[in-house]
C-alpha atoms as a PDB file:
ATOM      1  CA  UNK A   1      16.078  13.454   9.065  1.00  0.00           C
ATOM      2  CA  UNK A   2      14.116  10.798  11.055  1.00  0.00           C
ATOM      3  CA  UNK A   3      11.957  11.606  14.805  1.00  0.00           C
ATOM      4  CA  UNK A   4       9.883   9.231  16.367  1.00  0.00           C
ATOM      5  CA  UNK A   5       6.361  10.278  17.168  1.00  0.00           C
ATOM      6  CA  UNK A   6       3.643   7.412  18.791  1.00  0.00           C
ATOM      7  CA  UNK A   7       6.062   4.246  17.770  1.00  0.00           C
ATOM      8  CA  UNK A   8       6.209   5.320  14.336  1.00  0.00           C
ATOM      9  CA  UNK A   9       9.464   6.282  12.796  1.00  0.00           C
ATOM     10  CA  UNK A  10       8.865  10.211  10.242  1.00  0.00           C
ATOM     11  CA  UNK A  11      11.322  10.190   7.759  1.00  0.00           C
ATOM     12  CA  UNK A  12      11.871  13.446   5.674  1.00  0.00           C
ATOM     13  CA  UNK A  13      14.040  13.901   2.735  1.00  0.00           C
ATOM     14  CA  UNK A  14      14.023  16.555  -0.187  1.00  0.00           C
ATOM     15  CA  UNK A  15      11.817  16.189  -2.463  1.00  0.00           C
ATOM     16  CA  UNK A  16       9.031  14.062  -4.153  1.00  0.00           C
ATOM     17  CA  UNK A  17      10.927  11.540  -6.302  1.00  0.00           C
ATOM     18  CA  UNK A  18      13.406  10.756  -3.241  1.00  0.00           C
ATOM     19  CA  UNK A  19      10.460   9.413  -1.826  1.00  0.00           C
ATOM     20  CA  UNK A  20      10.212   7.014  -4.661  1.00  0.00           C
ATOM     21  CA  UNK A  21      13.520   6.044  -4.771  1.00  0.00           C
ATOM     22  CA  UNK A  22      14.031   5.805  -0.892  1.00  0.00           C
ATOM     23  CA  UNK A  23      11.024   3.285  -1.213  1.00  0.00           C
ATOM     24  CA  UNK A  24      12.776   1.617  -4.288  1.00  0.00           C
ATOM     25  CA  UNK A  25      15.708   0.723  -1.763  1.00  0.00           C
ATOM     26  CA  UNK A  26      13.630  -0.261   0.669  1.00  0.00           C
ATOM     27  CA  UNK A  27      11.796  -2.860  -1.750  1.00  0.00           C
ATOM     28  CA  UNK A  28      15.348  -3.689  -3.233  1.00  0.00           C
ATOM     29  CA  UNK A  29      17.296  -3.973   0.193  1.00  0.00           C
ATOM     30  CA  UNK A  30      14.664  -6.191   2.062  1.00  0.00           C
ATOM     31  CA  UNK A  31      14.924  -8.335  -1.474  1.00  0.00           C
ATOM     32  CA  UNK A  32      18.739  -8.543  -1.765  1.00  0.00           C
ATOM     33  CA  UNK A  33      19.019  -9.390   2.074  1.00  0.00           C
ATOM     34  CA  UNK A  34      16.604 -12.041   1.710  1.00  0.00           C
ATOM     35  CA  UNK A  35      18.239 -13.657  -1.595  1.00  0.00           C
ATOM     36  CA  UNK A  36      21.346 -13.965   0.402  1.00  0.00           C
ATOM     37  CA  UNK A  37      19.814 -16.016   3.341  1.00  0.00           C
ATOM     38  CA  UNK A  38      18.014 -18.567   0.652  1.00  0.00           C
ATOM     39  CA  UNK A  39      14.849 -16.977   2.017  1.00  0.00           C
ATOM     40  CA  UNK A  40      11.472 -16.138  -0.163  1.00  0.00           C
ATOM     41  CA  UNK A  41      10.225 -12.452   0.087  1.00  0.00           C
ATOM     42  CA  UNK A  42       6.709 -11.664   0.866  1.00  0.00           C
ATOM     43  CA  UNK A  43       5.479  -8.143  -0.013  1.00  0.00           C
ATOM     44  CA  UNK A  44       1.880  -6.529  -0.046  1.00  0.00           C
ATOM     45  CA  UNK A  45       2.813  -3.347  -2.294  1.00  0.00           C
ATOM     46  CA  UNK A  46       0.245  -0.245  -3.617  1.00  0.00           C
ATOM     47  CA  UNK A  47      -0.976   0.789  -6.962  1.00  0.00           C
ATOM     48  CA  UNK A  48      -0.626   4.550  -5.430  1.00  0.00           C
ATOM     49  CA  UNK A  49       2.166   5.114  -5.197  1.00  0.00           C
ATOM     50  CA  UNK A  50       3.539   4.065  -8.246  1.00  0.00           C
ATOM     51  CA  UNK A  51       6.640   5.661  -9.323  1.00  0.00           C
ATOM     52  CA  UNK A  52       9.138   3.789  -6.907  1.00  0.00           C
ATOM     53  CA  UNK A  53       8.405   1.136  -9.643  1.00  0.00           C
ATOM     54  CA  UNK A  54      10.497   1.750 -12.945  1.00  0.00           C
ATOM     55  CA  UNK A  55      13.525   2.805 -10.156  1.00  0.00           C
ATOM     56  CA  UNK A  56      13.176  -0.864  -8.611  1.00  0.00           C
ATOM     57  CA  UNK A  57      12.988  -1.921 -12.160  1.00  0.00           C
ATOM     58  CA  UNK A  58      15.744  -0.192 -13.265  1.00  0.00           C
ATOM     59  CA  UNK A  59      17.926  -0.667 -10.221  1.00  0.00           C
ATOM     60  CA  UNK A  60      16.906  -4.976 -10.324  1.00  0.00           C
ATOM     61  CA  UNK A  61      17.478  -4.801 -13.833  1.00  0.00           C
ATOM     62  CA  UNK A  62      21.074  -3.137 -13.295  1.00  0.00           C
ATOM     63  CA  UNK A  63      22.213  -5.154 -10.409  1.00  0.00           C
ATOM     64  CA  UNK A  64      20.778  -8.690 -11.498  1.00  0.00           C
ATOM     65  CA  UNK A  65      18.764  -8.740  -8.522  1.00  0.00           C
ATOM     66  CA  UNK A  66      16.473 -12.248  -9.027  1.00  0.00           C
ATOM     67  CA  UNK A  67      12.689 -12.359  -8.088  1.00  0.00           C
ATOM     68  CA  UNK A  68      12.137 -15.494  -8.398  1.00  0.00           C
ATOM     69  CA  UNK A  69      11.386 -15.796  -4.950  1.00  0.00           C
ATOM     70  CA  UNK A  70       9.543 -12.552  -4.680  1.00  0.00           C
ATOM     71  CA  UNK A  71       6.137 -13.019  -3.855  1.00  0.00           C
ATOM     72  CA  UNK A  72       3.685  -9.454  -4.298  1.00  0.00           C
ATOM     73  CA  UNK A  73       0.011  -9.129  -2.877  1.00  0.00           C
ATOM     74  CA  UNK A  74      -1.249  -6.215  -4.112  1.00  0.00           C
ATOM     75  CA  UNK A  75      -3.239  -4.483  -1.521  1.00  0.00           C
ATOM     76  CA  UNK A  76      -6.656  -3.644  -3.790  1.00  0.00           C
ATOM     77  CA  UNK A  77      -8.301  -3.220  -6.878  1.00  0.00           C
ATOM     78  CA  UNK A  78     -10.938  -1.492  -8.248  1.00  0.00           C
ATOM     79  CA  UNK A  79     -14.723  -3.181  -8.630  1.00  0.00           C
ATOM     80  CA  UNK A  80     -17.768  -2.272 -11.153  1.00  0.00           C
ATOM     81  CA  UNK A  81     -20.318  -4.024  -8.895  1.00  0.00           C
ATOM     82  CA  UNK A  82     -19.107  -5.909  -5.824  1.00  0.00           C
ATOM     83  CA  UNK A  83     -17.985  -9.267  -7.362  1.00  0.00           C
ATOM     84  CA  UNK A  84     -16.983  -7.698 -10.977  1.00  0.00           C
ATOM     85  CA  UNK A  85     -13.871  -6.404 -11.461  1.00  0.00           C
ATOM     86  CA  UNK A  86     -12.761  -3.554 -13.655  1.00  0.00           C
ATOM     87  CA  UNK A  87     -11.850  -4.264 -16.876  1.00  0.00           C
ATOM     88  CA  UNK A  88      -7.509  -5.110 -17.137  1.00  0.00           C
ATOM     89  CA  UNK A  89      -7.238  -2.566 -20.328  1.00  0.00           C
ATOM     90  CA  UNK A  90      -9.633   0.714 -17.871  1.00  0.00           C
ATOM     91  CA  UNK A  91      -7.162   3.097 -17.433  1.00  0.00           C
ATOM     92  CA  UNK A  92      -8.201   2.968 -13.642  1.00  0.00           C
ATOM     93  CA  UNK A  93      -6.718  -1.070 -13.334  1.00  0.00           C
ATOM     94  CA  UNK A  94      -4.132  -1.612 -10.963  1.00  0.00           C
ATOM     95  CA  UNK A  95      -3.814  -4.835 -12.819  1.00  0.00           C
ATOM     96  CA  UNK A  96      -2.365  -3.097 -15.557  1.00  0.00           C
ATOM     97  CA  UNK A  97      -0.808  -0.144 -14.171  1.00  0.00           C
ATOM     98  CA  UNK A  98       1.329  -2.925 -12.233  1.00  0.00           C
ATOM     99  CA  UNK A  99       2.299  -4.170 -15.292  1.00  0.00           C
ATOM    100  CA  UNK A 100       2.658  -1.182 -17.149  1.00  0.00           C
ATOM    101  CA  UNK A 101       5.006   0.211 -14.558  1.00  0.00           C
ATOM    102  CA  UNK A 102       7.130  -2.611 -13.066  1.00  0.00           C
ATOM    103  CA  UNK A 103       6.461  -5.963 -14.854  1.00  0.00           C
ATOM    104  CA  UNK A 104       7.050  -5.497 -17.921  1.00  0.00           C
ATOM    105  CA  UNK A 105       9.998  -3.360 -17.324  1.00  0.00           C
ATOM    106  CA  UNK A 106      11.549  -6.289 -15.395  1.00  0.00           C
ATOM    107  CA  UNK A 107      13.828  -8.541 -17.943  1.00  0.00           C
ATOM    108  CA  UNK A 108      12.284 -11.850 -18.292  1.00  0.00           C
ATOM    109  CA  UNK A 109      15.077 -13.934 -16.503  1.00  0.00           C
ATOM    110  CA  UNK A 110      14.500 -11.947 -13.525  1.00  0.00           C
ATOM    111  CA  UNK A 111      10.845 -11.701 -12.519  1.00  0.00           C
ATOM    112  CA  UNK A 112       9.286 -13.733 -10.667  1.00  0.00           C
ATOM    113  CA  UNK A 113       6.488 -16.158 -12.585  1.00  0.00           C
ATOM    114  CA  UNK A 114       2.972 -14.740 -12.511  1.00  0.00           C
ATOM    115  CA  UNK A 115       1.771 -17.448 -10.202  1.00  0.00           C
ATOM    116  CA  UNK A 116       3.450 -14.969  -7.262  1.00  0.00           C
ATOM    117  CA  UNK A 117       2.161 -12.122  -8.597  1.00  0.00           C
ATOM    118  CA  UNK A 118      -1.172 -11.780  -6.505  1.00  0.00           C
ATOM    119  CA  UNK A 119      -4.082 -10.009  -6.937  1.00  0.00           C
ATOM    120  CA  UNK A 120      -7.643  -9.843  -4.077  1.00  0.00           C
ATOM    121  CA  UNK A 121      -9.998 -11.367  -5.692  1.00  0.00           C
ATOM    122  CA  UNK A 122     -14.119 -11.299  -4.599  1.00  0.00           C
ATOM    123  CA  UNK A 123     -15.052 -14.711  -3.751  1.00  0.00           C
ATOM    124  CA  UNK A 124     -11.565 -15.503  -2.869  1.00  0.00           C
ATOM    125  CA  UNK A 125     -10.929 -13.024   0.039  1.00  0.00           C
ATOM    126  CA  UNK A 126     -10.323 -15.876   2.223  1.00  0.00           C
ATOM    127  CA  UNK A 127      -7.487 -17.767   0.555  1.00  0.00           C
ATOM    128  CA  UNK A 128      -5.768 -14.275  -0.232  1.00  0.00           C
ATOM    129  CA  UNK A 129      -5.332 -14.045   3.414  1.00  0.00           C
ATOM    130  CA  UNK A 130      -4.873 -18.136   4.357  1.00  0.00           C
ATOM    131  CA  UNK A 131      -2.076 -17.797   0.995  1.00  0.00           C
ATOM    132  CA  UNK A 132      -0.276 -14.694   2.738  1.00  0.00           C
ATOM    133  CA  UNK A 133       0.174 -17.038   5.947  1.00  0.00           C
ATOM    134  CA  UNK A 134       0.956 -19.726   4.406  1.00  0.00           C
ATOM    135  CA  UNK A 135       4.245 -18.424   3.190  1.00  0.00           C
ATOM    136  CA  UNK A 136       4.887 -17.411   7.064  1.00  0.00           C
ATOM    137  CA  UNK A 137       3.731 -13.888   6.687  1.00  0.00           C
ATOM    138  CA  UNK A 138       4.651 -10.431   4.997  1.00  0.00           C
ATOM    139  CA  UNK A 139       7.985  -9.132   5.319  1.00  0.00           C
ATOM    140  CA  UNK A 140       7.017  -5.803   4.180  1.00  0.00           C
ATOM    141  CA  UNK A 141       4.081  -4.273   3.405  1.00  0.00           C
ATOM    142  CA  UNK A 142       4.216  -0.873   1.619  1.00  0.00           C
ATOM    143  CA  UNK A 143       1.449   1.651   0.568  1.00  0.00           C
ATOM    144  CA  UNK A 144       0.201   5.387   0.927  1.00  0.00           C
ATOM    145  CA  UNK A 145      -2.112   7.092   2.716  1.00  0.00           C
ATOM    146  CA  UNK A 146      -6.069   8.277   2.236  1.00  0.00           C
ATOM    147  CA  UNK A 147      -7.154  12.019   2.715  1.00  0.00           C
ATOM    148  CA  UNK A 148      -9.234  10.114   5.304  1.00  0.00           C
ATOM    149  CA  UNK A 149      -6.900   7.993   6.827  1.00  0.00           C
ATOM    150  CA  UNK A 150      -6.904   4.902   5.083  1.00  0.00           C
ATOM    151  CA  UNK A 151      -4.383   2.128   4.000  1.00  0.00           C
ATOM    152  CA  UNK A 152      -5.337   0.290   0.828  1.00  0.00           C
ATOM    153  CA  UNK A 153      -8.925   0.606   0.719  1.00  0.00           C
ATOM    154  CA  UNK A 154      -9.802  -0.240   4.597  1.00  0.00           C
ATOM    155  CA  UNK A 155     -12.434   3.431   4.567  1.00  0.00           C
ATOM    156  CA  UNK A 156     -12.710   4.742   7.569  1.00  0.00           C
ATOM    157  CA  UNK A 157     -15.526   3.391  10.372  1.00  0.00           C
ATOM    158  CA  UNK A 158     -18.223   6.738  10.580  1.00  0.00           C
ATOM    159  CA  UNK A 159     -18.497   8.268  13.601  1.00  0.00           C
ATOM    160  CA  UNK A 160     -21.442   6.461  15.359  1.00  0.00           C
ATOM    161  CA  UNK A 161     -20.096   2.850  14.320  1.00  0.00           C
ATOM    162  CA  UNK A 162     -19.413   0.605  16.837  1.00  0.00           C
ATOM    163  CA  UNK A 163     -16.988  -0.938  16.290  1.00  0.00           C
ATOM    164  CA  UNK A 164     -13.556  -1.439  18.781  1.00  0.00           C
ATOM    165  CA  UNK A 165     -10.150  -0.362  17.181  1.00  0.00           C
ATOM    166  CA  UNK A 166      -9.545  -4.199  18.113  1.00  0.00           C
ATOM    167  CA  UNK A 167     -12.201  -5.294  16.030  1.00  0.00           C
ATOM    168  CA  UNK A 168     -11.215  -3.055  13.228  1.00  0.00           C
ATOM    169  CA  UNK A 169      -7.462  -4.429  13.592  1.00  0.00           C
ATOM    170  CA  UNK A 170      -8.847  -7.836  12.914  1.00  0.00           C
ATOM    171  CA  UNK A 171     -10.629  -7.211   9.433  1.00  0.00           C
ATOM    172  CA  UNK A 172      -9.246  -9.787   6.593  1.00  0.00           C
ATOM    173  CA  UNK A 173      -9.565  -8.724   2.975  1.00  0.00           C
ATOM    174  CA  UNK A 174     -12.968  -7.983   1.625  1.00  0.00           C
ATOM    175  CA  UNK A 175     -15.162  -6.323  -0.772  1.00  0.00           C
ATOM    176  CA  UNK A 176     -16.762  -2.784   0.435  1.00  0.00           C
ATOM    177  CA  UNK A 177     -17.880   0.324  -0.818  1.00  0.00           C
ATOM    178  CA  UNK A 178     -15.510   3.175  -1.723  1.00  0.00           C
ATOM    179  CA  UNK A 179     -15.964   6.453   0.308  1.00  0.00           C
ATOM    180  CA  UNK A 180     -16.736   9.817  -0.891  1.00  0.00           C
ATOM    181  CA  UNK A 181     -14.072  11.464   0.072  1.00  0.00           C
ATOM    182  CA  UNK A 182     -11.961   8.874  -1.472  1.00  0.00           C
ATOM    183  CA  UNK A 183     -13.999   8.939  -4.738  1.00  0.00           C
ATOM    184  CA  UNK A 184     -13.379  12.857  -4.699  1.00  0.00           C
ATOM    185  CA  UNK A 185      -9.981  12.766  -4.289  1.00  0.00           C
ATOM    186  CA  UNK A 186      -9.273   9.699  -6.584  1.00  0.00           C
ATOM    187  CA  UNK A 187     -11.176  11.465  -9.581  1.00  0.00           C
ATOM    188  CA  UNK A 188      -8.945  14.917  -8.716  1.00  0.00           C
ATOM    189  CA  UNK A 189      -5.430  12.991  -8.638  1.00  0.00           C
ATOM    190  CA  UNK A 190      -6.348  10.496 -11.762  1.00  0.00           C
ATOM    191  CA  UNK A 191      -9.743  11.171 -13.572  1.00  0.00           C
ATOM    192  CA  UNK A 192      -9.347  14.679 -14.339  1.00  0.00           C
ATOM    193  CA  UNK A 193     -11.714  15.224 -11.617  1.00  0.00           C
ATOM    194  CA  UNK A 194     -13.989  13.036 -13.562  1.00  0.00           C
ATOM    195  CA  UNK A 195     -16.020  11.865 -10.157  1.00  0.00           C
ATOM    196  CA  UNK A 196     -18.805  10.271 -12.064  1.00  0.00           C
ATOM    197  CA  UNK A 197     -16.626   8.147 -13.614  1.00  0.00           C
ATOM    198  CA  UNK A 198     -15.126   6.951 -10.328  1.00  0.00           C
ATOM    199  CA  UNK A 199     -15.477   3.057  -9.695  1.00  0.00           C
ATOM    200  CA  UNK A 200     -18.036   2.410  -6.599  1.00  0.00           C
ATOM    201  CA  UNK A 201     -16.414  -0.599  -5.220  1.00  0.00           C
ATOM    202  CA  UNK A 202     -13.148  -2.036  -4.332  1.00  0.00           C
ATOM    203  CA  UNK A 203     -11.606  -5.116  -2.752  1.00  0.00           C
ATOM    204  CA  UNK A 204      -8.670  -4.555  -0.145  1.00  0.00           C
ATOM    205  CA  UNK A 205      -6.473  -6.179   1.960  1.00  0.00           C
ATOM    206  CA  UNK A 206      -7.505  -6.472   5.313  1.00  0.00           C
ATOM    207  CA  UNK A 207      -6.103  -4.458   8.222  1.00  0.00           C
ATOM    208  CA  UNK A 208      -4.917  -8.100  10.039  1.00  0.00           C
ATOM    209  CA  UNK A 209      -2.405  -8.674   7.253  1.00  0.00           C
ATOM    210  CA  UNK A 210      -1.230  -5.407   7.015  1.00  0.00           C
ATOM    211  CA  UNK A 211      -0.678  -5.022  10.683  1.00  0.00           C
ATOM    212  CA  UNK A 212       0.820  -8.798  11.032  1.00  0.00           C
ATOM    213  CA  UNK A 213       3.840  -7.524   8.726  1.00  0.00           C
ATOM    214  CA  UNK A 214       6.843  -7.475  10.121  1.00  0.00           C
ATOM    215  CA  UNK A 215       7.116  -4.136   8.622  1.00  0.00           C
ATOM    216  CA  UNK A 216       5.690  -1.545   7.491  1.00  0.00           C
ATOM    217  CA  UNK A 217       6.324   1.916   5.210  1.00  0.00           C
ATOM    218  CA  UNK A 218       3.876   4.704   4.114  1.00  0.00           C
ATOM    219  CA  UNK A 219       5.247   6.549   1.424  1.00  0.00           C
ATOM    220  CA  UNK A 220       3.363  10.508   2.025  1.00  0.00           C
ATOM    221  CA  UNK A 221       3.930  11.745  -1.168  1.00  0.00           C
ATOM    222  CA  UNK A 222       1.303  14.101  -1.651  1.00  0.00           C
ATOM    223  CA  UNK A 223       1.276  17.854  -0.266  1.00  0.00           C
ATOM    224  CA  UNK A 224      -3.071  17.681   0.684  1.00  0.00           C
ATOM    225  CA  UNK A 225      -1.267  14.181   3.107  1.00  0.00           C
ATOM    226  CA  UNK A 226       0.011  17.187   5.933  1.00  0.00           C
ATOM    227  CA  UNK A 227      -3.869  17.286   7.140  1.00  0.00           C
ATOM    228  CA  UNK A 228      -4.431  13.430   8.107  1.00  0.00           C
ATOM    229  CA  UNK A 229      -1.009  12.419   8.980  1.00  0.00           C
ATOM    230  CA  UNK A 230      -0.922  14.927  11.567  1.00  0.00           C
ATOM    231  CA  UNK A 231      -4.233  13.220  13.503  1.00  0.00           C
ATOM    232  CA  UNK A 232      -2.659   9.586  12.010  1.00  0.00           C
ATOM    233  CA  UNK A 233       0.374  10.347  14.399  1.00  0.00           C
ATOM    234  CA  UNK A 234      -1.191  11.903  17.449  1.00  0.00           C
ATOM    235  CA  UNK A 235      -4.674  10.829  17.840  1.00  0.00           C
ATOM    236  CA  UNK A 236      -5.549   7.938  19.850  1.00  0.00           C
ATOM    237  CA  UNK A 237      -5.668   4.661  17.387  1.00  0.00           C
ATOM    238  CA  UNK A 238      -9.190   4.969  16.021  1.00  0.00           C
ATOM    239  CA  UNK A 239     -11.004   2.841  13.222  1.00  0.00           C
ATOM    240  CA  UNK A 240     -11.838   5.941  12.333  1.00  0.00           C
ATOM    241  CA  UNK A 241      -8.603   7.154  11.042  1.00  0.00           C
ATOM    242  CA  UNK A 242      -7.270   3.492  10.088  1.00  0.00           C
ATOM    243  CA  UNK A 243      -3.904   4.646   9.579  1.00  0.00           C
ATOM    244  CA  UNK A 244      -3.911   5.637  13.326  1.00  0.00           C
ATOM    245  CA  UNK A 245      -3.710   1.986  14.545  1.00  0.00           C
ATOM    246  CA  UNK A 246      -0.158   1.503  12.932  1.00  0.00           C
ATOM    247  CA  UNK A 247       0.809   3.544  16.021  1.00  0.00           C
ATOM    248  CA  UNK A 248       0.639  -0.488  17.726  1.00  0.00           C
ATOM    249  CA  UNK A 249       2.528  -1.753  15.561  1.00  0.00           C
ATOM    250  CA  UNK A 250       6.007  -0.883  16.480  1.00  0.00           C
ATOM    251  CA  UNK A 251       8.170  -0.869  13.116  1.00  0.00           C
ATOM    252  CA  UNK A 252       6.430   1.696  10.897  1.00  0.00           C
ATOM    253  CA  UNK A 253       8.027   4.068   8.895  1.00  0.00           C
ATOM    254  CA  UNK A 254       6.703   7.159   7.375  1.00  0.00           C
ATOM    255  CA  UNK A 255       8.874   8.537   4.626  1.00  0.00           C
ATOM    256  CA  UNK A 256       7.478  12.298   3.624  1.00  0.00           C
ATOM    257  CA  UNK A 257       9.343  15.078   1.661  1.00  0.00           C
ATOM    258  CA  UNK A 258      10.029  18.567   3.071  1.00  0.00           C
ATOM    259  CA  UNK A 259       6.577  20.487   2.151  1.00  0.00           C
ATOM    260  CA  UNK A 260       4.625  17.651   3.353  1.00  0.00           C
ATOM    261  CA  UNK A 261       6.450  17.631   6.714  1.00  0.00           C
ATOM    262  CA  UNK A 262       6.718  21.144   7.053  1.00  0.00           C
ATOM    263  CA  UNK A 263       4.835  22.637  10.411  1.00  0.00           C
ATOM    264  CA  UNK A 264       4.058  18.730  11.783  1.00  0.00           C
ATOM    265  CA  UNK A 265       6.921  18.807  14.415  1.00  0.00           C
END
């Protein structure tokens, strides 16, 4: 079932894991169409969710789908202090859990070479971003969304900040502090609730590249997701809820299974 609500497109299908795999053939069709027209594929894609990953494996694997003209940004990464990053082998390292759960699942003669498998970096922020538009843009940028609103790690403005939705629109990838909130529900969903343990610091994609994709999906794959994508739908575009300005975008897709969904239209 799809509706449109603010310029965003809310799909809902049954259950968790056809979340992953409609994102799987999202990733896969976008790839497959662009092989065809002897174009390169740029993609900024999450560590969060994760499980679409073994099905794209599987299915590329299966099908013989090349990526060797795949390019991936991934949209963040943990930091120890602001210009260290967590260690590859932490448990916590999207470094590793992408290639624990789609790399080296890949065969060999398919993936693409590691020099298109990208990574934010502190001290490189800048050429992440001049990189991404150097290969004319992203074609699709996937992710999830924060108990607070946010996509990758761009937290939330607080209340009093000043800053214009514009201005917040604008932001290129950086290096900033992690929020509470984010911290607290981080440590629940992959720490064991282990919230001293919690990294500080992260370095994200900025909101410009995400919202200069050509398009965009949010895979909702949590029940505790009902709260904020309610006010990410209907509330006026706010840096305060990030997610909200993706209401300007105009090709957005939501994709959300039934109890997530339930009571939001």
């Amino acid at each position: 079932m799809e509706t449109k609500v603010n310029n965003i497109t809310f799909k809902t299908v049954a259950t968790e894991w056809d979340v992953y795999f409609d994102m799987a053939l999202v990733m896969l069709e976008e790839i497959m169409k662009n092989n065809a027209d002897g174009k390169k594929t740029v993609m900024i894609v999450p560590v969060g969710p994760t499980n679409q990953y073994p099905i794209l494996a599987r299915l590329v694997n299966q099908l013989r789908v090349s990526l060797k003209n795949v390019w991936f940004f991934n949209m963040d990464e943990y930091l120890i202090t602001p210009d260290t990053q967590i260690d590859f082998n932490n448990k916590m390292s999207f470094h590793k859990r992408m290639q624990d759960e789609f790399y080296s699942r890949v065969d060999k003669e398919l993936l693409m070479p590691e020099s298109q498998r990208k990574f934010p970096e502190p001290g490189k922020e800048k050429e992440y971003d001049e990189l991404i538009d150097s290969l004319g843009g992203v074609d699709l940028c996937l992710g999830g969304l924060g108990i607070n609103g946010h996509i990758a790690f761009n937290e939330p403005a607080e209340a009093g900040d000043s800053i214009t939705a514009e201005e917040y629109a604008n932001l290129g990838t950086r290096v900033l502090p992690i929020s509470r909130e984010t911290q607290t529900i981080n440590a629940y969903g992959y720490q064991r609730g282990d919230l001293r343990g919690m990294p500080k610091w992260c370095i994200t994609v900025g909101m410009k590249p995400i919202l200069s994709s050509k398009r965009i999906y949010i895979a909702l794959n949590r029940d505790w997701q009902h709260g904020i994508v309610k006010h990410v739908l209907r509330d006026t575009p706010t840096p305060q809820i990030p997610a909200s300005l993706l209401q300007n975008h105009g090709n957005t897709t939501f994709c959300a299974y039934e109890s997530v969904a339930d009571g939001l239209f």
